[in-house]
PDB file of N, CA and C in Angstrom:
ATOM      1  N   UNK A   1     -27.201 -28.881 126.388  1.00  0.00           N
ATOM      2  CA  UNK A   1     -27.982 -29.785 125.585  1.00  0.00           C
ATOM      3  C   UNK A   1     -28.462 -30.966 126.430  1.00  0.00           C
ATOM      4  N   UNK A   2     -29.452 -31.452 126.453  1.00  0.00           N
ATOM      5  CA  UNK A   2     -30.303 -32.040 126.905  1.00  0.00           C
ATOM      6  C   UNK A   2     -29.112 -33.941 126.277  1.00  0.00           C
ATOM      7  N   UNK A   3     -29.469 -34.506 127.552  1.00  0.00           N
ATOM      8  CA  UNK A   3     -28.375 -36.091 127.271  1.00  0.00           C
ATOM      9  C   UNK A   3     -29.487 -37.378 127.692  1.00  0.00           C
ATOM     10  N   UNK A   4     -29.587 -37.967 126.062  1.00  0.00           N
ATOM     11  CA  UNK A   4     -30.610 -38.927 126.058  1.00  0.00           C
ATOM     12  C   UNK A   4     -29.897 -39.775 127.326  1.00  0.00           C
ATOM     13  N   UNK A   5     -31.468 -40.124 127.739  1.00  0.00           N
ATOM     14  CA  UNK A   5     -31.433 -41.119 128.712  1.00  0.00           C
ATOM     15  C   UNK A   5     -31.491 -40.709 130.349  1.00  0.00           C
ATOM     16  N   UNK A   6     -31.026 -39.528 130.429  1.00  0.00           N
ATOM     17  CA  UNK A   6     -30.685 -39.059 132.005  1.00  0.00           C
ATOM     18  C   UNK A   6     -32.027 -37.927 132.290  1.00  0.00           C
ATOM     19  N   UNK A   7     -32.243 -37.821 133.132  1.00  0.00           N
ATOM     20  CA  UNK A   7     -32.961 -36.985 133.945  1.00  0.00           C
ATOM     21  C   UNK A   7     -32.579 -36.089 134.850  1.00  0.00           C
ATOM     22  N   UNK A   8     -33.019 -35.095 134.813  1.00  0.00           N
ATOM     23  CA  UNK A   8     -33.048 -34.355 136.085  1.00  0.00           C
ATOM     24  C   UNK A   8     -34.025 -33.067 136.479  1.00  0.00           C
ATOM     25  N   UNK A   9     -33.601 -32.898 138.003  1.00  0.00           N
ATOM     26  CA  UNK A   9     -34.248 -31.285 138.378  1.00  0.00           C
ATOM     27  C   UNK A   9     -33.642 -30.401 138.784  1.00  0.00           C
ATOM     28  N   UNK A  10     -34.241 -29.471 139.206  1.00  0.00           N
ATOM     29  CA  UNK A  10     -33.186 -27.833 139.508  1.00  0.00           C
ATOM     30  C   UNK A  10     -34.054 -27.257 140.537  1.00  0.00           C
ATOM     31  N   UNK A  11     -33.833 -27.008 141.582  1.00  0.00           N
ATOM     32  CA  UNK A  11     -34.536 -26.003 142.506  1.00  0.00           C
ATOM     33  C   UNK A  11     -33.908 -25.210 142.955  1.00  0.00           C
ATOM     34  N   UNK A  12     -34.006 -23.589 143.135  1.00  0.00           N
ATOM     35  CA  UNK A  12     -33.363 -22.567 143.971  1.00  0.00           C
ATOM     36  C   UNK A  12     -33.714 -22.365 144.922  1.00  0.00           C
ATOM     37  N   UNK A  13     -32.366 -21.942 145.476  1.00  0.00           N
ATOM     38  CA  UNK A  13     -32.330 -21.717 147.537  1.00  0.00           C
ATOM     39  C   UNK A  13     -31.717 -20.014 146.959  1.00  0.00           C
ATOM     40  N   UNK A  14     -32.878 -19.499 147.979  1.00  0.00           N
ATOM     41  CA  UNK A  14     -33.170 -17.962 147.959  1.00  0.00           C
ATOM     42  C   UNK A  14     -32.276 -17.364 149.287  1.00  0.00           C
ATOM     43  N   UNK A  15     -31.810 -16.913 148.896  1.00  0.00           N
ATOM     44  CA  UNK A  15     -31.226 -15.758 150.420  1.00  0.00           C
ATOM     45  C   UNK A  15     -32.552 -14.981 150.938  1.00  0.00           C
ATOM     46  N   UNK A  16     -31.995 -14.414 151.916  1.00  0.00           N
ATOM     47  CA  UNK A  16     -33.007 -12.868 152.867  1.00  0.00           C
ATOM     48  C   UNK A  16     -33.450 -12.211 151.845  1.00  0.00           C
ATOM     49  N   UNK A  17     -32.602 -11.865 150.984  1.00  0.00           N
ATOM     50  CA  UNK A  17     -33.225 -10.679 150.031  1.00  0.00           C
ATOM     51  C   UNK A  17     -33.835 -11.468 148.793  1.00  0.00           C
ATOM     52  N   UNK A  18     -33.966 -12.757 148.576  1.00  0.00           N
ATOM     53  CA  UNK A  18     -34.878 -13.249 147.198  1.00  0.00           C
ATOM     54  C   UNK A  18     -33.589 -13.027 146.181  1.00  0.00           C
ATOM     55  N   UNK A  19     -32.436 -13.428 146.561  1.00  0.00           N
ATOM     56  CA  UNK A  19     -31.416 -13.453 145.131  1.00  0.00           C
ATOM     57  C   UNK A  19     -31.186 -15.108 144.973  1.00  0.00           C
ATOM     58  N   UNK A  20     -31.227 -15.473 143.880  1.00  0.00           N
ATOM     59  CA  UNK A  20     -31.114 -16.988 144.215  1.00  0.00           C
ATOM     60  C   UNK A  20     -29.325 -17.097 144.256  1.00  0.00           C
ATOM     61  N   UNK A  21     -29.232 -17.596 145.221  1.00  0.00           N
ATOM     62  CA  UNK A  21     -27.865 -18.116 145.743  1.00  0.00           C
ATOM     63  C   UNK A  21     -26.814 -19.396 145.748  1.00  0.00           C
ATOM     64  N   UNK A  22     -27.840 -20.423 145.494  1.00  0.00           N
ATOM     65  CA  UNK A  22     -27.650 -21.858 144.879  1.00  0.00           C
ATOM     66  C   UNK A  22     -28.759 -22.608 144.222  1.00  0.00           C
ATOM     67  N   UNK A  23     -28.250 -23.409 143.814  1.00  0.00           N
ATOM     68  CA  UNK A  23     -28.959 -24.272 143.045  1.00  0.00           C
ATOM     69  C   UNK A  23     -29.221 -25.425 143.138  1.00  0.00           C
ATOM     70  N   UNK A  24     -29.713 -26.443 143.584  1.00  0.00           N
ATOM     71  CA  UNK A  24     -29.559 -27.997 144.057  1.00  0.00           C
ATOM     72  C   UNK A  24     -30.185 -28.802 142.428  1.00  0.00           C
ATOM     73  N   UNK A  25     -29.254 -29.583 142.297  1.00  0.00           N
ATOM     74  CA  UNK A  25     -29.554 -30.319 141.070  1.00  0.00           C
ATOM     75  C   UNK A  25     -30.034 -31.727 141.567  1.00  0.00           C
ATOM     76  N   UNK A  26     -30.599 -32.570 140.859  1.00  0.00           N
ATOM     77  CA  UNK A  26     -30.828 -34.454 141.153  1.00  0.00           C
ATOM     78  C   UNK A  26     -30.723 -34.819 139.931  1.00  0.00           C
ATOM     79  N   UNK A  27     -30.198 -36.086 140.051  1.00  0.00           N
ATOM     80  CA  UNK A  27     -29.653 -36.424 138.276  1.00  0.00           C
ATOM     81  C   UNK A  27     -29.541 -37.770 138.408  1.00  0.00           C
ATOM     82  N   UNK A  28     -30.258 -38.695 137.573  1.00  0.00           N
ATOM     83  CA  UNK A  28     -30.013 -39.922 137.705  1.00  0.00           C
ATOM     84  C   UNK A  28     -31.086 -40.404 135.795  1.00  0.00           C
ATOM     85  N   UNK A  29     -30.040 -41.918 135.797  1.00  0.00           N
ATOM     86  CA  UNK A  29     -30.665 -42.503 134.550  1.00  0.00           C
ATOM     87  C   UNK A  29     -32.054 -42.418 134.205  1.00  0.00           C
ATOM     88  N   UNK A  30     -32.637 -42.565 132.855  1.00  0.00           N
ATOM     89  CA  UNK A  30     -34.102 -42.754 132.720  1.00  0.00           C
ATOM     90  C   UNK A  30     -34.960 -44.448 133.150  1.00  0.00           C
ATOM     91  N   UNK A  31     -34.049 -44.645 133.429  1.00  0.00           N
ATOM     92  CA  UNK A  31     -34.936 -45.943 133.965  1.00  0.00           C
ATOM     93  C   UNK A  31     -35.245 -46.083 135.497  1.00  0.00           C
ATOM     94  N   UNK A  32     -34.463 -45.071 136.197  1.00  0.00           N
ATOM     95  CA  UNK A  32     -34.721 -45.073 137.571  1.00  0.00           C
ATOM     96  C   UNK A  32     -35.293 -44.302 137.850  1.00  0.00           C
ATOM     97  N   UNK A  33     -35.317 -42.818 137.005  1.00  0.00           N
ATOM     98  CA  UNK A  33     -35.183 -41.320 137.600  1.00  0.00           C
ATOM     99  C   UNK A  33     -36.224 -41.124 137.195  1.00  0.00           C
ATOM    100  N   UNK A  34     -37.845 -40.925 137.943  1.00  0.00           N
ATOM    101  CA  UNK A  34     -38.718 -40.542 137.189  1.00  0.00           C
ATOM    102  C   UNK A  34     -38.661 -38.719 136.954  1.00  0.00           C
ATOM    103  N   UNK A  35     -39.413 -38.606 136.035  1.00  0.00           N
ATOM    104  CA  UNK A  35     -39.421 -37.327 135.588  1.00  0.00           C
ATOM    105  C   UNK A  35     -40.879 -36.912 135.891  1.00  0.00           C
ATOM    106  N   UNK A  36     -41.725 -37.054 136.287  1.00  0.00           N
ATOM    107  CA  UNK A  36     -42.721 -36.160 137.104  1.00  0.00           C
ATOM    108  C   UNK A  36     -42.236 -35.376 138.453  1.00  0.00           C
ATOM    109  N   UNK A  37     -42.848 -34.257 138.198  1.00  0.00           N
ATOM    110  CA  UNK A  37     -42.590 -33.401 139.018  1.00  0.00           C
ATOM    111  C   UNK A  37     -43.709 -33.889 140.043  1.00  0.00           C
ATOM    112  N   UNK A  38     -44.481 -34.610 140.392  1.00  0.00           N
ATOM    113  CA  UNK A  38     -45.008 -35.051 141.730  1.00  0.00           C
ATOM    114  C   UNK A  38     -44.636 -36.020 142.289  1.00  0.00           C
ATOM    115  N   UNK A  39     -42.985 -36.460 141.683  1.00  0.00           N
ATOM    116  CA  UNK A  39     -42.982 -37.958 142.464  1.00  0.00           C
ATOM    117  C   UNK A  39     -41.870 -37.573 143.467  1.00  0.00           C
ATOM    118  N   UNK A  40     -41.604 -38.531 144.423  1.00  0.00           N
ATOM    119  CA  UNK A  40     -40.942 -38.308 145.240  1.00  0.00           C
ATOM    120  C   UNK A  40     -39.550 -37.920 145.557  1.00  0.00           C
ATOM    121  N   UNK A  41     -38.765 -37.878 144.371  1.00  0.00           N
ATOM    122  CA  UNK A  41     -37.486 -37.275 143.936  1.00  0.00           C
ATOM    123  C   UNK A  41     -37.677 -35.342 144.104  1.00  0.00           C
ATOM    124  N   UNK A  42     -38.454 -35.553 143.046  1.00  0.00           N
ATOM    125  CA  UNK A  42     -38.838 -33.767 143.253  1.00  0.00           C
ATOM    126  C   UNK A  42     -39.532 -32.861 144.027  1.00  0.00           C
ATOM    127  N   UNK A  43     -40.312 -33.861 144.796  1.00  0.00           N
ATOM    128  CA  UNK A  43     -41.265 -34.035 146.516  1.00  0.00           C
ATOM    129  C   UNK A  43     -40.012 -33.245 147.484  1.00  0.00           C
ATOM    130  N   UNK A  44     -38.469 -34.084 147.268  1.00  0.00           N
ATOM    131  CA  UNK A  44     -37.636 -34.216 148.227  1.00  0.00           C
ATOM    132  C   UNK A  44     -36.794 -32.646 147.970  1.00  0.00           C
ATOM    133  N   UNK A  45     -36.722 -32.568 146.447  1.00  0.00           N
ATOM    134  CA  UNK A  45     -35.679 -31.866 146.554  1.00  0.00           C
ATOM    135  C   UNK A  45     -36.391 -30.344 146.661  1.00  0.00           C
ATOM    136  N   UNK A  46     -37.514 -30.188 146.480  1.00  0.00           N
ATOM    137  CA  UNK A  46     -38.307 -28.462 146.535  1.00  0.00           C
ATOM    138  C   UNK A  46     -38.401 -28.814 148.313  1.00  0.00           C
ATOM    139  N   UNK A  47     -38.229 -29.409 148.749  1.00  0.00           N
ATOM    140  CA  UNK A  47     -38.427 -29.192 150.227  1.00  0.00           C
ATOM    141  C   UNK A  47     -37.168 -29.007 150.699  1.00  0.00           C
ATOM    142  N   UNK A  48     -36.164 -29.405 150.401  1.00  0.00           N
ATOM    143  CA  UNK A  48     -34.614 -29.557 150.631  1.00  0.00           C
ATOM    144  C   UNK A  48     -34.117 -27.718 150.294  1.00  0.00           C
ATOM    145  N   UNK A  49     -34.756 -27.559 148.991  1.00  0.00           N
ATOM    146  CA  UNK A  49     -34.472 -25.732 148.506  1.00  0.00           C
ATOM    147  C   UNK A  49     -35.251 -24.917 149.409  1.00  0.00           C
ATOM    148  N   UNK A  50     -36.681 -25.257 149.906  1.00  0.00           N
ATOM    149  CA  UNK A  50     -37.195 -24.409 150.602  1.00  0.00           C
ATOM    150  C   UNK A  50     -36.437 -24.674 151.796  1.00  0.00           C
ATOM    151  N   UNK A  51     -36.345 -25.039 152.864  1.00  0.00           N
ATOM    152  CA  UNK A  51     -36.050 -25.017 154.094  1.00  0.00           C
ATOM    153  C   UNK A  51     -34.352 -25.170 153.930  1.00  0.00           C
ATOM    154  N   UNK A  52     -33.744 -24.955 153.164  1.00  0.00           N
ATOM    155  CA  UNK A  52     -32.072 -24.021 152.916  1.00  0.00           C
ATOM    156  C   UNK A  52     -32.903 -22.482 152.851  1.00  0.00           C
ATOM    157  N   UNK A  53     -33.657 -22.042 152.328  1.00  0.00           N
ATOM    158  CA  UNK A  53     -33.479 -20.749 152.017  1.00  0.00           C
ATOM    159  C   UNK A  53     -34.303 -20.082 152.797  1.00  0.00           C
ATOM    160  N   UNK A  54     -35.148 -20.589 153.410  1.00  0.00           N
ATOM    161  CA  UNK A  54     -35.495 -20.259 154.932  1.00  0.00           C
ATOM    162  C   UNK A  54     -34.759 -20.379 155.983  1.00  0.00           C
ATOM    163  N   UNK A  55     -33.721 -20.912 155.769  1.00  0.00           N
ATOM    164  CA  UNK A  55     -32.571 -20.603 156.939  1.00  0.00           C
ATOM    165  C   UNK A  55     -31.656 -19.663 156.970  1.00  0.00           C
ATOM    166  N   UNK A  56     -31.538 -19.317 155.382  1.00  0.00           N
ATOM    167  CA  UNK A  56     -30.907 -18.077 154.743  1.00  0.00           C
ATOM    168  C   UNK A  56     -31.453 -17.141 154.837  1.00  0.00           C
ATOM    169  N   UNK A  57     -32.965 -17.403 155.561  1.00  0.00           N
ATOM    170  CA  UNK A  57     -33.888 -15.775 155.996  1.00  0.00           C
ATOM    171  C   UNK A  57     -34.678 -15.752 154.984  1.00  0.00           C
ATOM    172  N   UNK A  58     -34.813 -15.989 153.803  1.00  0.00           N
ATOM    173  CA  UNK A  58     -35.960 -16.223 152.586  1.00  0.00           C
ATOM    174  C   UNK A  58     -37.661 -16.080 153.298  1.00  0.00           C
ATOM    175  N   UNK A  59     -37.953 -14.985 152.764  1.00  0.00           N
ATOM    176  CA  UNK A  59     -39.378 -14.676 153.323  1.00  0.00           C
ATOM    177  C   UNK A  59     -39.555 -14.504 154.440  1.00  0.00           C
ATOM    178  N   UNK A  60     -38.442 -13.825 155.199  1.00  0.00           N
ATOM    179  CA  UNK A  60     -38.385 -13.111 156.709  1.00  0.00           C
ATOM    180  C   UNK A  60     -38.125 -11.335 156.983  1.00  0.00           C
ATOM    181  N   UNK A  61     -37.904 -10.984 155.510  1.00  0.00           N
ATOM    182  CA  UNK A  61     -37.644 -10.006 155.158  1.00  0.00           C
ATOM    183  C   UNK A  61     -39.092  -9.226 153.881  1.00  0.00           C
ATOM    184  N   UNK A  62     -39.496  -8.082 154.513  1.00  0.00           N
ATOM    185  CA  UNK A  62     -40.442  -7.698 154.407  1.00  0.00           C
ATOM    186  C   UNK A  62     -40.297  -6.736 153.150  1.00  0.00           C
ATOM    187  N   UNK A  63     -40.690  -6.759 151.736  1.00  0.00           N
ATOM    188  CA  UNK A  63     -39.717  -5.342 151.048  1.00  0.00           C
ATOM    189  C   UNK A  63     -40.949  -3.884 151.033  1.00  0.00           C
ATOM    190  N   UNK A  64     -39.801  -3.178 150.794  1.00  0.00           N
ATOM    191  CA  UNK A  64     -40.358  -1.870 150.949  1.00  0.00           C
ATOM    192  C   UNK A  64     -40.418  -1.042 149.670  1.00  0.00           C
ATOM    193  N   UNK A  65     -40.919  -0.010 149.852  1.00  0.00           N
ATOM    194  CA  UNK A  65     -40.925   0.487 148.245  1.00  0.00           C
ATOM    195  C   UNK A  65     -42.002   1.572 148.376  1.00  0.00           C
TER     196      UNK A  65
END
Protein backbone atom coordinates (compact mmCIF):
# COMPACT_ATOMS: atom_id res chain seq x y z
CA UNK A 1 0.00 0.00 0.00
CA UNK A 2 1.10 3.13 -1.09
CA UNK A 3 2.36 5.58 2.47
CA UNK A 4 1.09 9.17 2.34
CA UNK A 5 3.78 11.46 2.14
CA UNK A 6 6.87 9.30 0.93
CA UNK A 7 8.03 8.71 -2.46
CA UNK A 8 9.76 6.51 -4.37
CA UNK A 9 11.36 4.51 -7.47
CA UNK A 10 12.24 1.01 -8.60
CA UNK A 11 14.65 0.14 -11.36
CA UNK A 12 15.87 -3.41 -12.47
CA UNK A 13 19.43 -4.68 -12.90
CA UNK A 14 19.20 -7.45 -15.59
CA UNK A 15 21.70 -10.35 -15.68
CA UNK A 16 23.36 -11.89 -19.20
CA UNK A 17 20.28 -13.64 -19.82
CA UNK A 18 17.52 -10.57 -19.22
CA UNK A 19 16.24 -12.20 -15.75
CA UNK A 20 15.85 -9.34 -13.49
CA UNK A 21 18.13 -10.08 -10.59
CA UNK A 22 17.81 -7.00 -8.31
CA UNK A 23 16.07 -4.25 -7.74
CA UNK A 24 17.40 -0.76 -6.59
CA UNK A 25 14.80 1.23 -4.70
CA UNK A 26 15.14 5.42 -3.69
CA UNK A 27 12.83 6.50 -1.03
CA UNK A 28 12.65 9.67 0.58
CA UNK A 29 9.78 12.22 2.09
CA UNK A 30 7.34 14.23 -0.20
CA UNK A 31 8.79 17.39 0.43
CA UNK A 32 12.22 16.52 -0.69
CA UNK A 33 11.68 13.56 -2.98
CA UNK A 34 10.48 14.74 -6.20
CA UNK A 35 8.38 12.37 -8.03
CA UNK A 36 9.04 13.09 -11.72
CA UNK A 37 10.58 10.67 -13.46
CA UNK A 38 12.93 13.33 -15.28
CA UNK A 39 14.42 14.75 -12.30
CA UNK A 40 17.57 13.97 -11.09
CA UNK A 41 16.87 11.29 -8.44
CA UNK A 42 15.49 9.01 -11.17
CA UNK A 43 18.21 10.49 -13.82
CA UNK A 44 20.62 8.75 -11.13
CA UNK A 45 19.09 5.73 -10.30
CA UNK A 46 18.11 4.20 -14.20
CA UNK A 47 21.77 4.87 -14.80
CA UNK A 48 22.97 3.19 -11.55
CA UNK A 49 20.45 -0.14 -12.87
CA UNK A 50 21.78 0.15 -16.29
CA UNK A 51 25.48 0.06 -15.86
CA UNK A 52 25.00 -2.87 -12.79
CA UNK A 53 23.43 -4.92 -15.40
CA UNK A 54 25.80 -4.30 -18.01
CA UNK A 55 28.38 -5.53 -15.89
CA UNK A 56 26.26 -8.55 -15.27
CA UNK A 57 26.59 -8.96 -19.20
CA UNK A 58 22.92 -7.49 -19.88
CA UNK A 59 22.75 -7.03 -23.68
CA UNK A 60 26.04 -8.89 -24.45
CA UNK A 61 24.29 -11.92 -25.04
CA UNK A 62 22.71 -12.43 -28.35
CA UNK A 63 19.29 -14.80 -28.14
CA UNK A 64 18.63 -17.43 -30.41
CA UNK A 65 15.59 -19.14 -31.43
Amino acid sequence: DPLPGVNAFAAPVFDHAGHVVLVITAIGPEGTFDADWDNAIATSLRNCASDISRQLGHGTVRATG
